[in-house]
PDB file of N, CA and C in Angstrom:
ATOM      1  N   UNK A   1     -33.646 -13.734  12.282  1.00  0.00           N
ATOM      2  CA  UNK A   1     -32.344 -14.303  12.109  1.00  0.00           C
ATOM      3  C   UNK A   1     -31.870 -15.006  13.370  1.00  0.00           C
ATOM      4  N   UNK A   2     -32.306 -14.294  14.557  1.00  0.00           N
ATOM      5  CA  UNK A   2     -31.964 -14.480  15.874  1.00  0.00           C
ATOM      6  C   UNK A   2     -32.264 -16.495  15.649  1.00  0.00           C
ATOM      7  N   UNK A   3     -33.577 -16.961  15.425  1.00  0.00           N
ATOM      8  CA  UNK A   3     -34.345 -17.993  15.368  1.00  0.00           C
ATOM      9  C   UNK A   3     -33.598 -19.296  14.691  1.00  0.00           C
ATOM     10  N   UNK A   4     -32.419 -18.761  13.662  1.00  0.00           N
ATOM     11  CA  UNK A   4     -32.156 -19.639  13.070  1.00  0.00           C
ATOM     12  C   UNK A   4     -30.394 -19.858  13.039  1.00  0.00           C
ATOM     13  N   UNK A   5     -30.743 -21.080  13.758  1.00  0.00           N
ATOM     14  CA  UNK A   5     -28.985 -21.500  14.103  1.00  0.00           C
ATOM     15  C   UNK A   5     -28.338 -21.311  13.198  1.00  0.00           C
ATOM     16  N   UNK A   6     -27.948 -21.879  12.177  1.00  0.00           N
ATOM     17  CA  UNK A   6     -27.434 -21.945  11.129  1.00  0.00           C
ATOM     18  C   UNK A   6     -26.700 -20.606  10.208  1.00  0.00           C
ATOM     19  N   UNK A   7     -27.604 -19.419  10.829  1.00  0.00           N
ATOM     20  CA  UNK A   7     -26.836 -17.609  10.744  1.00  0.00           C
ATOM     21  C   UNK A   7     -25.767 -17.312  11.800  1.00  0.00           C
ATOM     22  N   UNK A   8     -24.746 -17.589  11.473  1.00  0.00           N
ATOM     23  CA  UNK A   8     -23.944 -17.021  12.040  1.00  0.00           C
ATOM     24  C   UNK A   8     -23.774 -15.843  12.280  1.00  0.00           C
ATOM     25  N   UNK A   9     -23.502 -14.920  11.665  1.00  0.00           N
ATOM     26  CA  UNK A   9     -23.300 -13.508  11.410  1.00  0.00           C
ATOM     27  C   UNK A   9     -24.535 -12.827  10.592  1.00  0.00           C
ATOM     28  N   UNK A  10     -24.662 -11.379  10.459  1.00  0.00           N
ATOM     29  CA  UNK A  10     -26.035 -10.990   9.733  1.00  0.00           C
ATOM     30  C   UNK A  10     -25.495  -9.369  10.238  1.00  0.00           C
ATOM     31  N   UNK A  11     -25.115  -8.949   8.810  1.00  0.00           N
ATOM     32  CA  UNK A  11     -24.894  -7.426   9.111  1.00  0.00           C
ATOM     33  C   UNK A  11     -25.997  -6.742   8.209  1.00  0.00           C
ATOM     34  N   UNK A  12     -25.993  -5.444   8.306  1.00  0.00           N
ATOM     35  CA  UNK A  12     -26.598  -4.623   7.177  1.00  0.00           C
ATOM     36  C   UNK A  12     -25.554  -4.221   6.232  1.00  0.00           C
ATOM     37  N   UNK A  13     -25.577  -3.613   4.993  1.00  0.00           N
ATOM     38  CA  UNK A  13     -24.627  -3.274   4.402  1.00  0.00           C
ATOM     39  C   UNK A  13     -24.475  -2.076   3.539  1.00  0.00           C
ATOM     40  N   UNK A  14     -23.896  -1.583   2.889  1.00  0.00           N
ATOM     41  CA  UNK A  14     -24.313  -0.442   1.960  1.00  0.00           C
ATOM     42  C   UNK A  14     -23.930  -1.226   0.514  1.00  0.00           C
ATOM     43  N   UNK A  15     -23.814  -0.635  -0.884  1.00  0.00           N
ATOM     44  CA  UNK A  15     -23.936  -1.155  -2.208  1.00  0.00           C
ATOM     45  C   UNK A  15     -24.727  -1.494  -2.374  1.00  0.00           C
ATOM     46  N   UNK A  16     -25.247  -2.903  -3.091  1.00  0.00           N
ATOM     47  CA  UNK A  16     -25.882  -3.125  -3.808  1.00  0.00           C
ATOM     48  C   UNK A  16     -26.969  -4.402  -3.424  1.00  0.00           C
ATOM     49  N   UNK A  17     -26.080  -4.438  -2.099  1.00  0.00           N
ATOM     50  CA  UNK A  17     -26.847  -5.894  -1.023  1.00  0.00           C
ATOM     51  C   UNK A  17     -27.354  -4.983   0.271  1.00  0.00           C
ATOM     52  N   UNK A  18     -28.620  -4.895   0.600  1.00  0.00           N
ATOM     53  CA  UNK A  18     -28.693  -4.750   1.983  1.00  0.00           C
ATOM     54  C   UNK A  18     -28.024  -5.126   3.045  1.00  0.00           C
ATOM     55  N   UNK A  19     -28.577  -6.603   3.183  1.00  0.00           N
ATOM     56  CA  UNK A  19     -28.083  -7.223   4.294  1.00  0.00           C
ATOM     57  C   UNK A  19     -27.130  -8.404   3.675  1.00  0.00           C
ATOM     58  N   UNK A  20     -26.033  -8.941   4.542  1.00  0.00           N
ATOM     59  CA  UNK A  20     -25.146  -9.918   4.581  1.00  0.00           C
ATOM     60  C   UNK A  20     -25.511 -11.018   5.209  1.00  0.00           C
ATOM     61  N   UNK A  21     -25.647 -12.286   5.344  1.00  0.00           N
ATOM     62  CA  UNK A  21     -25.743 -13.299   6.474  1.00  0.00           C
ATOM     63  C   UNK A  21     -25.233 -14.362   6.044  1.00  0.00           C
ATOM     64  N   UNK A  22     -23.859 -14.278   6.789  1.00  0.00           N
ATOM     65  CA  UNK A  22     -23.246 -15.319   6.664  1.00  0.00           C
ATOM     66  C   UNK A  22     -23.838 -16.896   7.495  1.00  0.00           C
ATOM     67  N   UNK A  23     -24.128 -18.303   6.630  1.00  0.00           N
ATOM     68  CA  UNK A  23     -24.592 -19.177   7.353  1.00  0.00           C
ATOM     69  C   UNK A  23     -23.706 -20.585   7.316  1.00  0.00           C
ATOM     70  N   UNK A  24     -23.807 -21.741   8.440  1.00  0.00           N
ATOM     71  CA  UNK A  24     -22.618 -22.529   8.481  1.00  0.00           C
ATOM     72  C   UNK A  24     -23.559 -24.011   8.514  1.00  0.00           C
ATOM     73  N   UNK A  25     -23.371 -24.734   7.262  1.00  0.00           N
ATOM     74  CA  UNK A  25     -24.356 -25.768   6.574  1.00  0.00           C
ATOM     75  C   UNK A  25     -23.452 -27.001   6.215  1.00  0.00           C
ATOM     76  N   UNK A  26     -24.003 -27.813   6.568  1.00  0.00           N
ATOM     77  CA  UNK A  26     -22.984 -29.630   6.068  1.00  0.00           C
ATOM     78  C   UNK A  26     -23.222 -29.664   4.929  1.00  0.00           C
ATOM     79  N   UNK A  27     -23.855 -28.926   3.746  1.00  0.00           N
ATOM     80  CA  UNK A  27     -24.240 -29.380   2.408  1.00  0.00           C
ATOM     81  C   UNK A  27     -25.211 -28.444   1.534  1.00  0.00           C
ATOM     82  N   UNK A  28     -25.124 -28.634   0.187  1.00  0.00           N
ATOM     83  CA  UNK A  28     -25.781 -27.634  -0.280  1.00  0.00           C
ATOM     84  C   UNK A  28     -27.287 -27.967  -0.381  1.00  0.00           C
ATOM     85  N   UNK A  29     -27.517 -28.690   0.227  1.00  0.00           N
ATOM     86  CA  UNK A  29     -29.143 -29.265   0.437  1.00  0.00           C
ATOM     87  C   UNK A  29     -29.022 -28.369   2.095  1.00  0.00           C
ATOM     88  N   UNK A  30     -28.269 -28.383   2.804  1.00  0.00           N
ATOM     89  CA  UNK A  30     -28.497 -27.614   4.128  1.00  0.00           C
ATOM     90  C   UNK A  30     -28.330 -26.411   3.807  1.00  0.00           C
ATOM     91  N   UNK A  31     -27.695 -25.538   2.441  1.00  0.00           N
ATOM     92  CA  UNK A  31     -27.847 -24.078   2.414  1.00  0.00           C
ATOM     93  C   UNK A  31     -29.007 -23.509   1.466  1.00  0.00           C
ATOM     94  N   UNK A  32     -29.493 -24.774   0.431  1.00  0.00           N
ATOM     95  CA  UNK A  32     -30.849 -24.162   0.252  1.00  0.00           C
ATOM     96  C   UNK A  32     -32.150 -24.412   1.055  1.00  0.00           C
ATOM     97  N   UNK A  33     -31.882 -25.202   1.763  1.00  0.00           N
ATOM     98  CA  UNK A  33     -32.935 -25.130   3.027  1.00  0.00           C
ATOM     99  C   UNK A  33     -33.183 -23.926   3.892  1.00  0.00           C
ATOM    100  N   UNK A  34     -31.645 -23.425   4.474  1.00  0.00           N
ATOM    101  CA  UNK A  34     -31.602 -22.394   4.959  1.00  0.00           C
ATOM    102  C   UNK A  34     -32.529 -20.922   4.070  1.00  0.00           C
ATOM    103  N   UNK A  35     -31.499 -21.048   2.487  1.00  0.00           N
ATOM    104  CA  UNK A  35     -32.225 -20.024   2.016  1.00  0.00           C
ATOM    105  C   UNK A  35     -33.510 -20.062   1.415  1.00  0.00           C
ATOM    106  N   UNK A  36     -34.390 -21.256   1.254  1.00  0.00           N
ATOM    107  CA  UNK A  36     -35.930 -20.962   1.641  1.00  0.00           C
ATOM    108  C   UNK A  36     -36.375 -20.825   2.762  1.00  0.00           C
ATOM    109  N   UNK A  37     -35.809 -20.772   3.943  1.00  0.00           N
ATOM    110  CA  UNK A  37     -36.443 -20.271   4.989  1.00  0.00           C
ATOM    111  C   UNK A  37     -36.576 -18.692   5.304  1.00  0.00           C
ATOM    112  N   UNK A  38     -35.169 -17.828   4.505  1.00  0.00           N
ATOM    113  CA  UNK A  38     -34.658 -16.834   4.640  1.00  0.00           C
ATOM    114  C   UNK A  38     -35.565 -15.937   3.321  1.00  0.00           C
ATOM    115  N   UNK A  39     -36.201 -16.808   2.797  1.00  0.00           N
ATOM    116  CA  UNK A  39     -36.807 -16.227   1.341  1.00  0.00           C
ATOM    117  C   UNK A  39     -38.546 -15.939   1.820  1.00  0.00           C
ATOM    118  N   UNK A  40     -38.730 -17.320   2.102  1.00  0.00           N
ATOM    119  CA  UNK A  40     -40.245 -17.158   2.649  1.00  0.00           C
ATOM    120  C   UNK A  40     -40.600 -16.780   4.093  1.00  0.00           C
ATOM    121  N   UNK A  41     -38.995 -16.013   4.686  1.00  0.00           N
ATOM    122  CA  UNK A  41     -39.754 -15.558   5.784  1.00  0.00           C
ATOM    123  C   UNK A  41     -39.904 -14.190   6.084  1.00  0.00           C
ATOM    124  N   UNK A  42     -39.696 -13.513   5.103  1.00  0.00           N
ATOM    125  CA  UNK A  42     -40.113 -11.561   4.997  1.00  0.00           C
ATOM    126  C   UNK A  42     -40.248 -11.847   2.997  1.00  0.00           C
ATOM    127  N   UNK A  43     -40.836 -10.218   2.931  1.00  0.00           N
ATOM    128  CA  UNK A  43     -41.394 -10.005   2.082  1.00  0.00           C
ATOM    129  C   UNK A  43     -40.194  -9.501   1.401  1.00  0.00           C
ATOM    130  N   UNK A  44     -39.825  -9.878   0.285  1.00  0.00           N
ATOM    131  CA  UNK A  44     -38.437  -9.350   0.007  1.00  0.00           C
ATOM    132  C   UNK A  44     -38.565  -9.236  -1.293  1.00  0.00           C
ATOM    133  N   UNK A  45     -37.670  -7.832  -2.360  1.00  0.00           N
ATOM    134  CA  UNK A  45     -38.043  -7.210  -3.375  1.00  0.00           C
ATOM    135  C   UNK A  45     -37.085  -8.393  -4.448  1.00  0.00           C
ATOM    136  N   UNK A  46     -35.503  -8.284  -3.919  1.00  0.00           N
ATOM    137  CA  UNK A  46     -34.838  -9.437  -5.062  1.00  0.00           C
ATOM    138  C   UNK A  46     -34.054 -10.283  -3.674  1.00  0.00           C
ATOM    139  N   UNK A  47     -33.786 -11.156  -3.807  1.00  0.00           N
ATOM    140  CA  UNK A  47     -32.553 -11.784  -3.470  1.00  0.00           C
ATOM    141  C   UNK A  47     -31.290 -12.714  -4.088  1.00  0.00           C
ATOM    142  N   UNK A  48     -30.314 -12.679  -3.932  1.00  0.00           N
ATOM    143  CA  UNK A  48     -29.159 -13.367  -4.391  1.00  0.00           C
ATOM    144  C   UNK A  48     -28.297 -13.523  -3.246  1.00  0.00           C
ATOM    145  N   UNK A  49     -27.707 -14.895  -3.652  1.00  0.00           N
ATOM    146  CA  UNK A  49     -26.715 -15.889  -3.463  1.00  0.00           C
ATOM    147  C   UNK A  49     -25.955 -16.258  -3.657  1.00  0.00           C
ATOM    148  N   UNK A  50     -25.008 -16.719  -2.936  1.00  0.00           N
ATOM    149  CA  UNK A  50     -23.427 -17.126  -3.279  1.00  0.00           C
ATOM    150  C   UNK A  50     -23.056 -18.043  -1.615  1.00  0.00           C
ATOM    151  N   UNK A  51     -22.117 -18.919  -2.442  1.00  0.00           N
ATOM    152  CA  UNK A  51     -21.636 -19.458  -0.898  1.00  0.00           C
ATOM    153  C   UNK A  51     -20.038 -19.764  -1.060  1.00  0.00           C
ATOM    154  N   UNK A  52     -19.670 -19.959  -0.170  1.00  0.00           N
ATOM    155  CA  UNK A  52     -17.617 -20.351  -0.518  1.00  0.00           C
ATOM    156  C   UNK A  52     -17.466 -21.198  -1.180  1.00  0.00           C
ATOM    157  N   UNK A  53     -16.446 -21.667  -1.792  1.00  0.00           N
ATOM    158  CA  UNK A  53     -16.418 -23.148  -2.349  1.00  0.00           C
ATOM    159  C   UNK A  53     -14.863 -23.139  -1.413  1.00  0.00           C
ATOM    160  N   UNK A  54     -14.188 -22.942  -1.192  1.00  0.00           N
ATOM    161  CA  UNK A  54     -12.787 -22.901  -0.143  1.00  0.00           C
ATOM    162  C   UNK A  54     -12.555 -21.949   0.851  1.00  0.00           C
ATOM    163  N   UNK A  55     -12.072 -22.467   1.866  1.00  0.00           N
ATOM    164  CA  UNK A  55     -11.589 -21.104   2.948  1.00  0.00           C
ATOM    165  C   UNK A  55     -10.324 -20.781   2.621  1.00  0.00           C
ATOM    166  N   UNK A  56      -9.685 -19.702   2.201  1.00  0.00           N
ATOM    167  CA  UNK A  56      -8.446 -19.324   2.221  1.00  0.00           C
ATOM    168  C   UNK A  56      -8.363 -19.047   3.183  1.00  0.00           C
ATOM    169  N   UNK A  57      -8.312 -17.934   3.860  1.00  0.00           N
ATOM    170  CA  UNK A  57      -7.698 -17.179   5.053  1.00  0.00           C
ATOM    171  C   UNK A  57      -9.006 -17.069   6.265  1.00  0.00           C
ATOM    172  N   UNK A  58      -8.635 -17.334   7.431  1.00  0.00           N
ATOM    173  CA  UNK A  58      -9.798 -16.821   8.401  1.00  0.00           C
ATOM    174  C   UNK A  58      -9.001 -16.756   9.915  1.00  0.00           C
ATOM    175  N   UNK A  59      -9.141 -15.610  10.075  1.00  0.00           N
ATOM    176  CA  UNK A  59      -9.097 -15.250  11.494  1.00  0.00           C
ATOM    177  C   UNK A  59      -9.536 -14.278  12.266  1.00  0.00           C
ATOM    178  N   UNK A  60      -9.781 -14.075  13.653  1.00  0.00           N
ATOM    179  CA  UNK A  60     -10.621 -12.970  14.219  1.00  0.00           C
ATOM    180  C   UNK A  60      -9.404 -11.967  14.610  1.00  0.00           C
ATOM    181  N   UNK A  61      -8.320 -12.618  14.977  1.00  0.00           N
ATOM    182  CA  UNK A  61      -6.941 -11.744  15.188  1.00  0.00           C
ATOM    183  C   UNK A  61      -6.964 -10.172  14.714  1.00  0.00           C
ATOM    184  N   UNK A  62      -6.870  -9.163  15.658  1.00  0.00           N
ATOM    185  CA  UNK A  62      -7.047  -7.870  14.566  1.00  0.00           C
ATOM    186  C   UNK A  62      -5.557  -7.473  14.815  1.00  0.00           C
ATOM    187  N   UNK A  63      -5.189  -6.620  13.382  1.00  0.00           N
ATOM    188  CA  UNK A  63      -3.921  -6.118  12.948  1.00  0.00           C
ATOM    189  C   UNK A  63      -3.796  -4.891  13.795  1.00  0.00           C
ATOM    190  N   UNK A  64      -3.285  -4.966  14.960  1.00  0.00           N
ATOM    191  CA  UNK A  64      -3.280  -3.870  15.575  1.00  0.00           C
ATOM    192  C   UNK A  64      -1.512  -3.507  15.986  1.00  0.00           C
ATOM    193  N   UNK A  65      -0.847  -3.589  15.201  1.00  0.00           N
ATOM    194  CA  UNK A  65       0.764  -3.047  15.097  1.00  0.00           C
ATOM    195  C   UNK A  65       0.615  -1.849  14.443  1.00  0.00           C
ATOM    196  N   UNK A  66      -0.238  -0.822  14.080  1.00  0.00           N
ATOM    197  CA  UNK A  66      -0.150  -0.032  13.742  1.00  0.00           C
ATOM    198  C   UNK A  66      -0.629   0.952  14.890  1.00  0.00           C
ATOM    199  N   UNK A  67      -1.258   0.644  15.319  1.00  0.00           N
ATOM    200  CA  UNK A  67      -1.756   1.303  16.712  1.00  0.00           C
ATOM    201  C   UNK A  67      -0.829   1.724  17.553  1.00  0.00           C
TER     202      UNK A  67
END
């Protein structure tokens, strides 16, 4: 993941997805590129996909008034 610009983020996860990796692409020809690289580069049992179609909300700001 380290290798490939385009991963921004890459957590592990619990449910029903292992891993998460969020990636940041000019087009959906640049996010299935990405995800054949991400497909043919480990041996992997299923994978699935999804990408945003809008940003509602984004910030790194943490809610810390409760603290």
């Amino acid at each position: 993941m380290s290798a490939i610009p385009e991963v921004t983020e890459f957590f592990r996860s619990t449910g029903s997805a292992d891993y998460l990796t969020m990636v940041s692409v000019p087009s959906i020809e640049g996010y299935d590129r990405v995800c054949k690289m991400l497909i043919n580069g480990v041996k992997l049992a299923d994978v699935n996909s999804m990408f945003a179609m809008e940003q509602i909300k984004y910030t790194t700001a943490l809610p810390l008034s409760h603290a």
